[in-house]
Protein backbone atom coordinates (compact mmCIF):
# COMPACT_ATOMS: atom_id res chain seq x y z
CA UNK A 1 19.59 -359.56 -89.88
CA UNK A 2 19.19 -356.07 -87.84
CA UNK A 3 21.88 -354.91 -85.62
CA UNK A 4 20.66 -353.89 -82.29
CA UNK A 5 21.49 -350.27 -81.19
CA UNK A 6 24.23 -350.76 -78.71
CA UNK A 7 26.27 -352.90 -81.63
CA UNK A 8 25.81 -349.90 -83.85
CA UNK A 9 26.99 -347.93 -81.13
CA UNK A 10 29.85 -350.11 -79.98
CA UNK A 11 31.09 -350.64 -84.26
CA UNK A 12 30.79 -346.67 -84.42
CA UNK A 13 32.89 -346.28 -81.16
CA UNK A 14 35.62 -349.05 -82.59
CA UNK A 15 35.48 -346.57 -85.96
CA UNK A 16 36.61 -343.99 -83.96
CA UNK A 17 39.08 -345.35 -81.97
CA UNK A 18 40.67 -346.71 -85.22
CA UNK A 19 40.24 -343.38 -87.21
CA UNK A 20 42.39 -341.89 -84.56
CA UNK A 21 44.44 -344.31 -84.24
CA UNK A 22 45.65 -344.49 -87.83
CA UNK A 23 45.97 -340.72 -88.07
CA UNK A 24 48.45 -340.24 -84.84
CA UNK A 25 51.48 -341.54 -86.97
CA UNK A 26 50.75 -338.81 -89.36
CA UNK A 27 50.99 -336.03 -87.15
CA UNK A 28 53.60 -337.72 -84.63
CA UNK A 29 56.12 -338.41 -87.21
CA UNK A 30 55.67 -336.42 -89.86
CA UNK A 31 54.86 -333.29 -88.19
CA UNK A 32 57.91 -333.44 -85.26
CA UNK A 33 60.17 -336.02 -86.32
CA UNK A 34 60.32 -336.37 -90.48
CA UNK A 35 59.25 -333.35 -91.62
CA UNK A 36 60.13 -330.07 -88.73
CA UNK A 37 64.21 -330.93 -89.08
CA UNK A 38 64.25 -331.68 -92.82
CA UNK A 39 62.64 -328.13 -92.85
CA UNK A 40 65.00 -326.30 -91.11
CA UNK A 41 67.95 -328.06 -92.33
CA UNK A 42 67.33 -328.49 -95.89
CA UNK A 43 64.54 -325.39 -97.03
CA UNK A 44 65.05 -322.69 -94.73
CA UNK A 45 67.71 -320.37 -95.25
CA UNK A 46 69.64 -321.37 -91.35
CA UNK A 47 69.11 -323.99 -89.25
CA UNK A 48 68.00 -321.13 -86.58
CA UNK A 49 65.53 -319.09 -89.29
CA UNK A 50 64.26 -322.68 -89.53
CA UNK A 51 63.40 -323.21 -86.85
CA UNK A 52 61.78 -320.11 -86.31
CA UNK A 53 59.62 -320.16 -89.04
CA UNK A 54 58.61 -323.67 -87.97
CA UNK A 55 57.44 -322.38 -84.83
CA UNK A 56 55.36 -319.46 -86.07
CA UNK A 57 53.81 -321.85 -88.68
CA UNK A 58 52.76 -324.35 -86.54
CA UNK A 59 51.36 -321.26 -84.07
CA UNK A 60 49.73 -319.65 -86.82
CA UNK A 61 48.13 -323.20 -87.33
CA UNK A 62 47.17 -323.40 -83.94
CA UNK A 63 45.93 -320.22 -83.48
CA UNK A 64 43.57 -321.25 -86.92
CA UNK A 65 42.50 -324.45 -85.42
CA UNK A 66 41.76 -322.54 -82.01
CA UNK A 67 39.47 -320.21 -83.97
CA UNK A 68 37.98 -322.53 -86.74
CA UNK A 69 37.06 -325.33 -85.05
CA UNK A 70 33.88 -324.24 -82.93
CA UNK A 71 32.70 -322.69 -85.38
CA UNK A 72 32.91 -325.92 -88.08
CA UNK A 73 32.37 -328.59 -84.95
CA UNK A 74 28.84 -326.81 -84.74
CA UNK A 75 28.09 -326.88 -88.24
CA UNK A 76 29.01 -330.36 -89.11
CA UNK A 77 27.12 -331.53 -85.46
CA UNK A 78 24.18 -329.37 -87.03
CA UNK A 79 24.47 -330.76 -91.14
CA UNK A 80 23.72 -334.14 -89.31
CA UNK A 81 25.98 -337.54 -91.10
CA UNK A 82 29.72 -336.91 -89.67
CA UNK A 83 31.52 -339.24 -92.33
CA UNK A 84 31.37 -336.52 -95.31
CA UNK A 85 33.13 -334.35 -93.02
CA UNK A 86 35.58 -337.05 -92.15
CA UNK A 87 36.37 -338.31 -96.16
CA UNK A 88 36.47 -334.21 -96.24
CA UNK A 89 39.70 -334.14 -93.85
CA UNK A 90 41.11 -337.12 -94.80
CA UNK A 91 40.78 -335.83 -98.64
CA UNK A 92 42.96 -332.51 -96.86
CA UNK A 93 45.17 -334.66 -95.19
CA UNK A 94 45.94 -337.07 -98.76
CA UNK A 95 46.61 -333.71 -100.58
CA UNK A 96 48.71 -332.08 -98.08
CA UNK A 97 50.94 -335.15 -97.47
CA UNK A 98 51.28 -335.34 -101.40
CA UNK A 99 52.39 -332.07 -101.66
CA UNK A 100 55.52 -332.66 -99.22
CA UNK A 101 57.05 -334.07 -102.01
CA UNK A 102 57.68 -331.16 -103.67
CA UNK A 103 59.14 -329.38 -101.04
CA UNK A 104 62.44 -329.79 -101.90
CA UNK A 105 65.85 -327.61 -101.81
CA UNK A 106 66.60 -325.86 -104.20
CA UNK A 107 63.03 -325.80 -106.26
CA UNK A 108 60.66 -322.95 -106.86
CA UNK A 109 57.73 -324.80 -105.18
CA UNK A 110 59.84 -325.80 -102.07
CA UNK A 111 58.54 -322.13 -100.66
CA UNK A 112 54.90 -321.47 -100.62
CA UNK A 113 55.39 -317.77 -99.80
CA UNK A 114 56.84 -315.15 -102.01
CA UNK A 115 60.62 -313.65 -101.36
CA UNK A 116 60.04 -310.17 -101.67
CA UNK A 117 63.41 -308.65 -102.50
CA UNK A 118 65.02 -306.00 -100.48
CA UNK A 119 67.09 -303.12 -101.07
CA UNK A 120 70.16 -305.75 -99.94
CA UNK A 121 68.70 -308.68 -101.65
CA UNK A 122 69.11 -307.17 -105.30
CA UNK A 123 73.09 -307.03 -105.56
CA UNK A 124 73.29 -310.66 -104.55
CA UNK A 125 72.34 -314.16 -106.60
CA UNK A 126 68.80 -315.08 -104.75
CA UNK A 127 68.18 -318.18 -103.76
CA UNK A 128 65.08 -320.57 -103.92
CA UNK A 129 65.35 -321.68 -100.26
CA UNK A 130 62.56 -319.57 -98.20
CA UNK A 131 63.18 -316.21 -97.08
CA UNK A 132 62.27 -313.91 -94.37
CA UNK A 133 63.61 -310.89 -96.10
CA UNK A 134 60.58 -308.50 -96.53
């Protein structure tokens, strides 16, 4: 039996609604609630440095999306089918919520960028927990 264009249209609109919908949690808890204190508590090296860097990373991200997304909106509105490009996020999103888990104090990966160590930094025991020290 063929669907007639408006209940394509309508199922394709529900799709939606529900994609974003399921992804909101994600980003509402994770992001602010779950994720932001444990950083600055538990991986930064202060509660106040944590906070900081929070801040700047989720600028910097910002800033990315702010730049990035015209520019991919108009290729995946010109490459035609928009569900590769939405496995392709949600694919980004499975990986990057996987790799919270190793973000823990006290381990090597908990960091993703280097501590360089400074003049000051050498004479004392250096810890894993990220560092602004350049």
């Amino acid at each position: 039996m063929l669907q007639s264009r408006a209940q394509r249209s309508r199922r394709a609109i529900l799709g939606w609604v529900f994609f974003d919908w399921a992804c909101q949690p994600f980003f509402t808890l994770v992001t602010t609630f779950i994720f932001a204190p444990y950083f600055a508590a538990a991986l930064a090296p202060d509660p106040v440095t944590g906070q900081s860097l929070w801040g700047y990373a989720t600028a910097c991200a910002g800033l990315v999306l702010a730049v990035a997304s015209p520019t991919l909106g108009a290729v995946a509105d010109a490459s035609g089918p928009k569900k590769p490009w939405i496995a392709a996020a949600g694919l980004v999103l499975v990986i990057a919520s996987t790799l919270l888990w190793f973000a823990g104090p006290e381990l090597p990966t908990a960091c993703p960028w280097p501590s360089w160590p400074s003049r000051s930094a050498r004479s004392r025991p250096r810890s894993r927990r990220c560092s602004t020290t350049p």
